[in-house]
C-alpha atoms as a PDB file:
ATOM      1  CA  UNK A   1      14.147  13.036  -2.902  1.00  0.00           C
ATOM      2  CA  UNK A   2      11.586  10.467  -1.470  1.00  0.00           C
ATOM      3  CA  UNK A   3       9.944   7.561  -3.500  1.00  0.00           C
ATOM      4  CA  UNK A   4       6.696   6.315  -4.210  1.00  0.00           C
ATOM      5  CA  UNK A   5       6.655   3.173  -3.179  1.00  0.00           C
ATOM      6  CA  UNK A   6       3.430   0.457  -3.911  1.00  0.00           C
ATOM      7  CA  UNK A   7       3.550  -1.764  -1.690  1.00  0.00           C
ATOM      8  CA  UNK A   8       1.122  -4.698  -2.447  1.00  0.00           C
ATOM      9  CA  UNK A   9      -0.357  -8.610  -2.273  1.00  0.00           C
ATOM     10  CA  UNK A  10      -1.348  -9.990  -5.388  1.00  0.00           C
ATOM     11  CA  UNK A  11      -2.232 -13.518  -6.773  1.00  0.00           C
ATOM     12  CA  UNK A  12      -0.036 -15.110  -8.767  1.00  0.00           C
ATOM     13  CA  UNK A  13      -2.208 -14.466 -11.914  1.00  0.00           C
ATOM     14  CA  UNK A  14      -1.633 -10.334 -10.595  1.00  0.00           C
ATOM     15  CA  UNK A  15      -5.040  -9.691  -8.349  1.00  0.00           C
ATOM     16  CA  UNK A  16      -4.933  -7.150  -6.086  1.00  0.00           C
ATOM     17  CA  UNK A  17      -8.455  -7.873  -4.423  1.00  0.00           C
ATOM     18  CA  UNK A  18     -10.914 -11.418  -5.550  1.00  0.00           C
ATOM     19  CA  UNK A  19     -14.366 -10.697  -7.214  1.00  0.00           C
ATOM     20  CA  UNK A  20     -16.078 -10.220  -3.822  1.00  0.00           C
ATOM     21  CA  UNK A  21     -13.539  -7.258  -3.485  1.00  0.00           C
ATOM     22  CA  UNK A  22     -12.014  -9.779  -0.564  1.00  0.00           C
ATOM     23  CA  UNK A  23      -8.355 -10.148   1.030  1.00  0.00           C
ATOM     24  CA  UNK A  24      -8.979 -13.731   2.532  1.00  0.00           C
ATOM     25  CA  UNK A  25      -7.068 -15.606  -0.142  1.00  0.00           C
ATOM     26  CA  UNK A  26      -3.977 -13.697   1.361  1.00  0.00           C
ATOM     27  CA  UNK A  27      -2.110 -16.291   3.960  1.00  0.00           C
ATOM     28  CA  UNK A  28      -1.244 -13.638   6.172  1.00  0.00           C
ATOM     29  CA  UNK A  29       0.869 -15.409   9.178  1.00  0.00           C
ATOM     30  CA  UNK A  30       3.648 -14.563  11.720  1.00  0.00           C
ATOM     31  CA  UNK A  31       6.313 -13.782   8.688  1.00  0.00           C
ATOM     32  CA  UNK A  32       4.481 -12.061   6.151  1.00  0.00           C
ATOM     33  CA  UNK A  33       3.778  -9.944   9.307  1.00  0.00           C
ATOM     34  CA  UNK A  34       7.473  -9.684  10.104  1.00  0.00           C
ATOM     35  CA  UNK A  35       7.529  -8.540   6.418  1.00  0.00           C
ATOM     36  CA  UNK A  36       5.147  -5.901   6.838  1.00  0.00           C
ATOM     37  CA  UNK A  37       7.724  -4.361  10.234  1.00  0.00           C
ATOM     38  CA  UNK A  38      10.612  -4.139   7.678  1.00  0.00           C
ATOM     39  CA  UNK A  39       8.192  -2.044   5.248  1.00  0.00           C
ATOM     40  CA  UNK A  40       6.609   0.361   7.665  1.00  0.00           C
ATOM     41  CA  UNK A  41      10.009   0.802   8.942  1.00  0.00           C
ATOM     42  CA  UNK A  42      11.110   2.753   5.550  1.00  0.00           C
ATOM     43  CA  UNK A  43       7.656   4.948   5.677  1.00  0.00           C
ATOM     44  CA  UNK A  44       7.587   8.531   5.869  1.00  0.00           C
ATOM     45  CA  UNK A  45       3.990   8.733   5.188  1.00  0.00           C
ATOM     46  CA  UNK A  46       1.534   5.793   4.250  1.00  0.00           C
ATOM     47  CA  UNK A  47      -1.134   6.483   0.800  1.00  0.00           C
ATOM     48  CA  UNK A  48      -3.933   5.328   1.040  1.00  0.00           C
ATOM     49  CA  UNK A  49      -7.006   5.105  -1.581  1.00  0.00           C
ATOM     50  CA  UNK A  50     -10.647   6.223   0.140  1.00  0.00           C
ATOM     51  CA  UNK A  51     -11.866   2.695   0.305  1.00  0.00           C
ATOM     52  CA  UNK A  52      -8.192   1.319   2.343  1.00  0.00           C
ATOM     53  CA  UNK A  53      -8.633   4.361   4.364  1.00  0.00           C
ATOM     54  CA  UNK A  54     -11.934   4.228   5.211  1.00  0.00           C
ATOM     55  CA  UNK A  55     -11.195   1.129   6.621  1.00  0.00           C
ATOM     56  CA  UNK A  56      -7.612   1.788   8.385  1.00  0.00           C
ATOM     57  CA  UNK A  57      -9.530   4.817   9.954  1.00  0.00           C
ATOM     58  CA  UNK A  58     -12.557   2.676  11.178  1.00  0.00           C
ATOM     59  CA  UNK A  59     -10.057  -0.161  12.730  1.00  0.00           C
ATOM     60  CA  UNK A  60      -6.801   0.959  13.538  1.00  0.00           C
ATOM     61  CA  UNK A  61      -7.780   3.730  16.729  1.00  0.00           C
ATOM     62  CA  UNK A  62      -9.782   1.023  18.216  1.00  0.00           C
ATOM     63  CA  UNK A  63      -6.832  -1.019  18.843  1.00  0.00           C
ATOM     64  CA  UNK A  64      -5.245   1.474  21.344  1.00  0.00           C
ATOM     65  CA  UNK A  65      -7.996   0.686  23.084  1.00  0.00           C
ATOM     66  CA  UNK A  66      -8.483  -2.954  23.047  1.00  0.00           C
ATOM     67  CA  UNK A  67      -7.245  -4.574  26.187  1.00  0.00           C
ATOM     68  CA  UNK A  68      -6.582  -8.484  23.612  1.00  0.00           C
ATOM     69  CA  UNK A  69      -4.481  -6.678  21.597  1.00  0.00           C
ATOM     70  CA  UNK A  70      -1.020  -7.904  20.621  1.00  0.00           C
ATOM     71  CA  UNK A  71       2.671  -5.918  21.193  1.00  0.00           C
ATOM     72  CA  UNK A  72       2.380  -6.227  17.340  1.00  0.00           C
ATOM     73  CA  UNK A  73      -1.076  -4.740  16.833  1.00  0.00           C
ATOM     74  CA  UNK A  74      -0.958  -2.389  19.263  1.00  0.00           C
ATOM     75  CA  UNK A  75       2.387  -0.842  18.164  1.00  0.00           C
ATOM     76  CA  UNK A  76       1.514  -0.559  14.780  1.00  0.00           C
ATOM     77  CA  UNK A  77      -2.031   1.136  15.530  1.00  0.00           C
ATOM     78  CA  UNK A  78       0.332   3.831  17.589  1.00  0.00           C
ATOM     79  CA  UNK A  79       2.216   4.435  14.840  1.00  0.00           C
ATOM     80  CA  UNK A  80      -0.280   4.582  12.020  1.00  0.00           C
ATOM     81  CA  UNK A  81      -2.247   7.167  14.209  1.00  0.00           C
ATOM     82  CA  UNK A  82       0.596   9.787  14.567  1.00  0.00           C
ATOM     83  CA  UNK A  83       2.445   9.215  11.211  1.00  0.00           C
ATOM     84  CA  UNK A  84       0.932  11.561   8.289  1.00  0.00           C
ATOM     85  CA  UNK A  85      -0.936   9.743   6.548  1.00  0.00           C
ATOM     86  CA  UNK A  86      -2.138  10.645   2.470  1.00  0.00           C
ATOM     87  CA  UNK A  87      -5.524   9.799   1.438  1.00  0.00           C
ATOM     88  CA  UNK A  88      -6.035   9.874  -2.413  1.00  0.00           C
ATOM     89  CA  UNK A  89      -9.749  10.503  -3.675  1.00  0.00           C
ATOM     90  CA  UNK A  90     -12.089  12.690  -5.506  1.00  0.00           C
ATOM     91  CA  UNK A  91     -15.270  11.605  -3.624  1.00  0.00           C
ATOM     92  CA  UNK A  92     -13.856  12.611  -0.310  1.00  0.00           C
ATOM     93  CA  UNK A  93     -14.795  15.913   1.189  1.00  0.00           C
ATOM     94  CA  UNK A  94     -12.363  15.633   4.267  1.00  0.00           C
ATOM     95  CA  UNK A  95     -10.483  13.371   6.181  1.00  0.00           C
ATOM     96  CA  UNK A  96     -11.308  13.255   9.696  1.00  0.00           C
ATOM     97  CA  UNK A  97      -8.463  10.378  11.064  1.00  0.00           C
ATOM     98  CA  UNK A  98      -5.625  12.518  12.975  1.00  0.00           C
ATOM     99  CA  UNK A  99      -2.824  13.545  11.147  1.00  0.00           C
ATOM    100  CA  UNK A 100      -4.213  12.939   7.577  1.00  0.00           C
ATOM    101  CA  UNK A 101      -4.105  15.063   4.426  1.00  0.00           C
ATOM    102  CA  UNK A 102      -6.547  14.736   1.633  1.00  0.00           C
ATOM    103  CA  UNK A 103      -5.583  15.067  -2.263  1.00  0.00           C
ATOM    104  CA  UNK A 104      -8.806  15.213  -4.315  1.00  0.00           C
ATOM    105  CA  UNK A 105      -7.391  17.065  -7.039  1.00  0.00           C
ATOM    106  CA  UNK A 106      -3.652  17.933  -9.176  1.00  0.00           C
ATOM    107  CA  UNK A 107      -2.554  14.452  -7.706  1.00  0.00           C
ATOM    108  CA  UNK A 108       0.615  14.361  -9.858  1.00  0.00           C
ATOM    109  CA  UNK A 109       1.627  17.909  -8.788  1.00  0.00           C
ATOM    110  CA  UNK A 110       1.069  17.219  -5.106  1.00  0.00           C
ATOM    111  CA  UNK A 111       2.376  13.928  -4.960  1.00  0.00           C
ATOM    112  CA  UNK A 112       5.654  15.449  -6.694  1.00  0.00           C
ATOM    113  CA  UNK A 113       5.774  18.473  -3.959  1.00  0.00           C
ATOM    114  CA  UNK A 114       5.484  15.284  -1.574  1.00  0.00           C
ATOM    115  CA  UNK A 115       8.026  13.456  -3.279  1.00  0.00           C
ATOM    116  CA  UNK A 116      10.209  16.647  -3.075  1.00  0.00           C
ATOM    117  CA  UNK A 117      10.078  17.059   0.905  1.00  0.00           C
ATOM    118  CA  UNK A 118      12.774  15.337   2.927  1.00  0.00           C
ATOM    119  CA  UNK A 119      12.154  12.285   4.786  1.00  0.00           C
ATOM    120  CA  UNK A 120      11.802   8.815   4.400  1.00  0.00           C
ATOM    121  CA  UNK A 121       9.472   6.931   1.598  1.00  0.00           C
ATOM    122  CA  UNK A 122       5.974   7.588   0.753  1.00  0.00           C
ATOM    123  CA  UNK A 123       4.292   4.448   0.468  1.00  0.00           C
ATOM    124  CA  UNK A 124       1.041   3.154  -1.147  1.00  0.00           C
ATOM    125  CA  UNK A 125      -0.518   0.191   0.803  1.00  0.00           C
ATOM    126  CA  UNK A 126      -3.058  -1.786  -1.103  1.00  0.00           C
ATOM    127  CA  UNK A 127      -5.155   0.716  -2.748  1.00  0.00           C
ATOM    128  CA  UNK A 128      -5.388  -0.973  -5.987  1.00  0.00           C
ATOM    129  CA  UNK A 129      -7.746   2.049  -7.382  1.00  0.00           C
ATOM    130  CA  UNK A 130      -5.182   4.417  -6.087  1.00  0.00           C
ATOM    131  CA  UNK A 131      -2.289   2.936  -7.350  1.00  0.00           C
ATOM    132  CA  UNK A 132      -3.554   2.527 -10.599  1.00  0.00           C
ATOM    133  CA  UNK A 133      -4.239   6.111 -10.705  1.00  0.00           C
ATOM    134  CA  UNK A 134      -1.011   6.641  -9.575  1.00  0.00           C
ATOM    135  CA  UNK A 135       0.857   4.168 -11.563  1.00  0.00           C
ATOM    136  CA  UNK A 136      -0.911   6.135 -15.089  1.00  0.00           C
ATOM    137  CA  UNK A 137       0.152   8.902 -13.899  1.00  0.00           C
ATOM    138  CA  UNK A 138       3.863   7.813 -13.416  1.00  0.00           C
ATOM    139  CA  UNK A 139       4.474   8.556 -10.103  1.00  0.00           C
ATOM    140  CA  UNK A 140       5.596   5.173  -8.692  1.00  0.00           C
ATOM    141  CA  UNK A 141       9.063   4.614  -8.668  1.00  0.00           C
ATOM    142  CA  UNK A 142       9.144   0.945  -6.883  1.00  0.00           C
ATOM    143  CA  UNK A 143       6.865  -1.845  -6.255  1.00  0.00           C
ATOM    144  CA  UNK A 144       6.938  -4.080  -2.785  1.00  0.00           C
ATOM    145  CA  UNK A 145       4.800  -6.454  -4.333  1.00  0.00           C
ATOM    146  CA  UNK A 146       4.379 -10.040  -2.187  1.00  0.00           C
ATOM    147  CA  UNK A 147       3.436 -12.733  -4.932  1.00  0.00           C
ATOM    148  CA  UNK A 148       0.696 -14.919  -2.869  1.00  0.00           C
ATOM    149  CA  UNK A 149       0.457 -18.776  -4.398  1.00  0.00           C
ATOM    150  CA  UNK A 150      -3.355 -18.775  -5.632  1.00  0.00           C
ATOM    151  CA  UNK A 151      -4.724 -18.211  -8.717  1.00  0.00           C
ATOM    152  CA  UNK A 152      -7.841 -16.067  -8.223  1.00  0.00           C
ATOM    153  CA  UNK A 153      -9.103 -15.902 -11.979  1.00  0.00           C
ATOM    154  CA  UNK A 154     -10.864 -12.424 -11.298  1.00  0.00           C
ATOM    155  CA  UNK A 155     -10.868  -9.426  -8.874  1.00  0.00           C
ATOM    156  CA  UNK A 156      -9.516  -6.296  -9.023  1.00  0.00           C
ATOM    157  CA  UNK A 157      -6.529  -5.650 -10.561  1.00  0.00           C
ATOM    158  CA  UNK A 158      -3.743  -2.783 -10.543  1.00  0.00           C
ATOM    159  CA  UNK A 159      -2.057  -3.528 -13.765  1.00  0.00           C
ATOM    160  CA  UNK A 160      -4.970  -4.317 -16.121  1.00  0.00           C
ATOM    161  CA  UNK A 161      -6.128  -1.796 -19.037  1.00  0.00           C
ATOM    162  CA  UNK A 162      -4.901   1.610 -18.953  1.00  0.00           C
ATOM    163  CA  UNK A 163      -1.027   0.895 -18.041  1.00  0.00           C
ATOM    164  CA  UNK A 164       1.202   0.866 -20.583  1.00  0.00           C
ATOM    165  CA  UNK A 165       4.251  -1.462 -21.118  1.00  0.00           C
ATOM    166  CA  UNK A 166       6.439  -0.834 -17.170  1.00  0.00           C
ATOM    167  CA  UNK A 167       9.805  -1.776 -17.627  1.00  0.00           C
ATOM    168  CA  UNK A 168      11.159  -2.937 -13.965  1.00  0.00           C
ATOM    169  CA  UNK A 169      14.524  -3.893 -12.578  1.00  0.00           C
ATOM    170  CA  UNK A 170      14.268  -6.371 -10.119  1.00  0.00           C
ATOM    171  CA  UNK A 171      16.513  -5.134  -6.667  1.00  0.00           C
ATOM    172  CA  UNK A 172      15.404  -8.452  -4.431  1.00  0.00           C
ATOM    173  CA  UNK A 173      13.801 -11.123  -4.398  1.00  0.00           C
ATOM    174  CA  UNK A 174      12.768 -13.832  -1.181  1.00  0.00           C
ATOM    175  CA  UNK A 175      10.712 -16.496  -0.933  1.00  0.00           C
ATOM    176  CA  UNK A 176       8.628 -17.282   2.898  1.00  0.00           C
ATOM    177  CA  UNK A 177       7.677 -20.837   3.678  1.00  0.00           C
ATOM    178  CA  UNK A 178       4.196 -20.072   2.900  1.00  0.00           C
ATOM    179  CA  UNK A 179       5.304 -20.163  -0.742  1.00  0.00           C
ATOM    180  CA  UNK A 180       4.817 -16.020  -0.765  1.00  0.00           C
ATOM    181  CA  UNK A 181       7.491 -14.358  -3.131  1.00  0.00           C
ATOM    182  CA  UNK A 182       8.325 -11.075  -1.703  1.00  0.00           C
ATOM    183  CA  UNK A 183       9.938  -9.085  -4.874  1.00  0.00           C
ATOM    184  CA  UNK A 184      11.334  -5.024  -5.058  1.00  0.00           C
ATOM    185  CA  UNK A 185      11.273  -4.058  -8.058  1.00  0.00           C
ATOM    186  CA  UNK A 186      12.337   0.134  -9.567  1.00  0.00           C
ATOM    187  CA  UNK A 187      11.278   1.547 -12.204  1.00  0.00           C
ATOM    188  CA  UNK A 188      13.664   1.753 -15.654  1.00  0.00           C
ATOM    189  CA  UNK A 189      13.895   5.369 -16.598  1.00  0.00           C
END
C-alpha cells in the first residue's frame, strides 16, 4: 500500500507560506535542491492543492522549452509533465495540465483507492490548504517537512486550528549548512 506523504518548508515557528502568501523567506540553494532529487525520486504521483497547481501548470511546460534552462530544471519539468499528477479542489472544474486527475469531491475515499493502487508514494508538495484538508481528514501517513531558520510571526499555516493532537515518530533527521533541518517523521497509529 502507498503513503501519503507531505512534503513541506516551514519556518521554524511552523509557517507554511508568510502573510503576503510568499515563499522568499525559503533559502532555497544547490542542497536543499539536491534534497528535493531524493524526494521526487520516491513519487508515484505528486498532490497538489489548486493554488500550487495552478502555478506548477503555468511554469513547469515552459521550461522544456527554454533554451537557459539547467540539466536540473529541465529534467525535473520532463518529469513533472508525464508523471500523474493529483490536483485537490472544490473550485476546480477541470484540470487541463497533461496527465492530471482532479478530486473535487469524496477526497478521503479517493485518496484511499489511491493509496490502495501499487506503486511508489503519493506525495503532497506545499499545498498548505490541501494538506490541511488532508491532514483532518487523516490521510497523511508521513511528513518531509524541511525546518527553514526564520521566524515569520504570521502566514499560512498547516497545523493551526482544526488539527487535533498528531502524535509522530521521528524516522530521520539532517541538518544542511544553511541551518535547514530536514526531518521524516510517521504517523503513531
Amino acid at each position: 500500500m502507498r503513503k501519503l506523504v507531505l512534503f513541506m518548508h516551514v519556518s521554524l515557528d511552523g509557517y507554511a507560506l508568510d502573510s503576503n502568501g510568499g515563499l522568499e523567506w525559503i533559502p532555497y540553494n544547490e542542497e536543499l535542491e539536491k534534497y528535493a532529487e531524493e524526494v521526487v525520486a520516491e513519487v508515484g504521483s505528486p498532490v497538489y492543492g489548486r493554488t500550487t497547481y495552478q502555478m506548477m501548470e503555468s511554469y513547469w511546460p515552459t521550461v522544456l522549452d527554454d533554451p537557459n534552462a539547467t540539466k536540473h530544471e529541465l529534467e525535473h519539468a520532463d518529469w513533472v509533465q508525464h508523471v500523474k499528477k493529483i490536483v485537490i479542489s472544490g473550485t476546480m472544474d477541470k484540470a487541463e495540465w497533461n496527465n492530471t486527475v482532479l478530486i473535487k469531491n469524496n477526497i478521503a475515499e479517493q485518496i484511499k483507492a489511491l493509496k490502495e493502487q501499487p506503486g511508489k508514494n503519493l506525495v503532497i508538495f506545499g499545498s498548505p490548504g490541501a494538506a490541511k484538508t488532508l491532514l483532518e481528514l487523516g490521510l497523511i501517513d508521513e511528513f518531509l517537512l524541511t525546518i527553514c531558520p526564520v521566524v515569520l510571526g504570521s502566514g499560512k499555516s498547516v497545523f493551526d486550528g482544526g488539527v487535533e493532537k498528531i502524535k509522530l515518530k521521528l524516522l530521520s533527521s539532517r541538518t544542511f549548512k544553511s541551518g535547514i533541518i530536514a526531518t521524516r517523521y510517521e504517523l503513531e497509529r
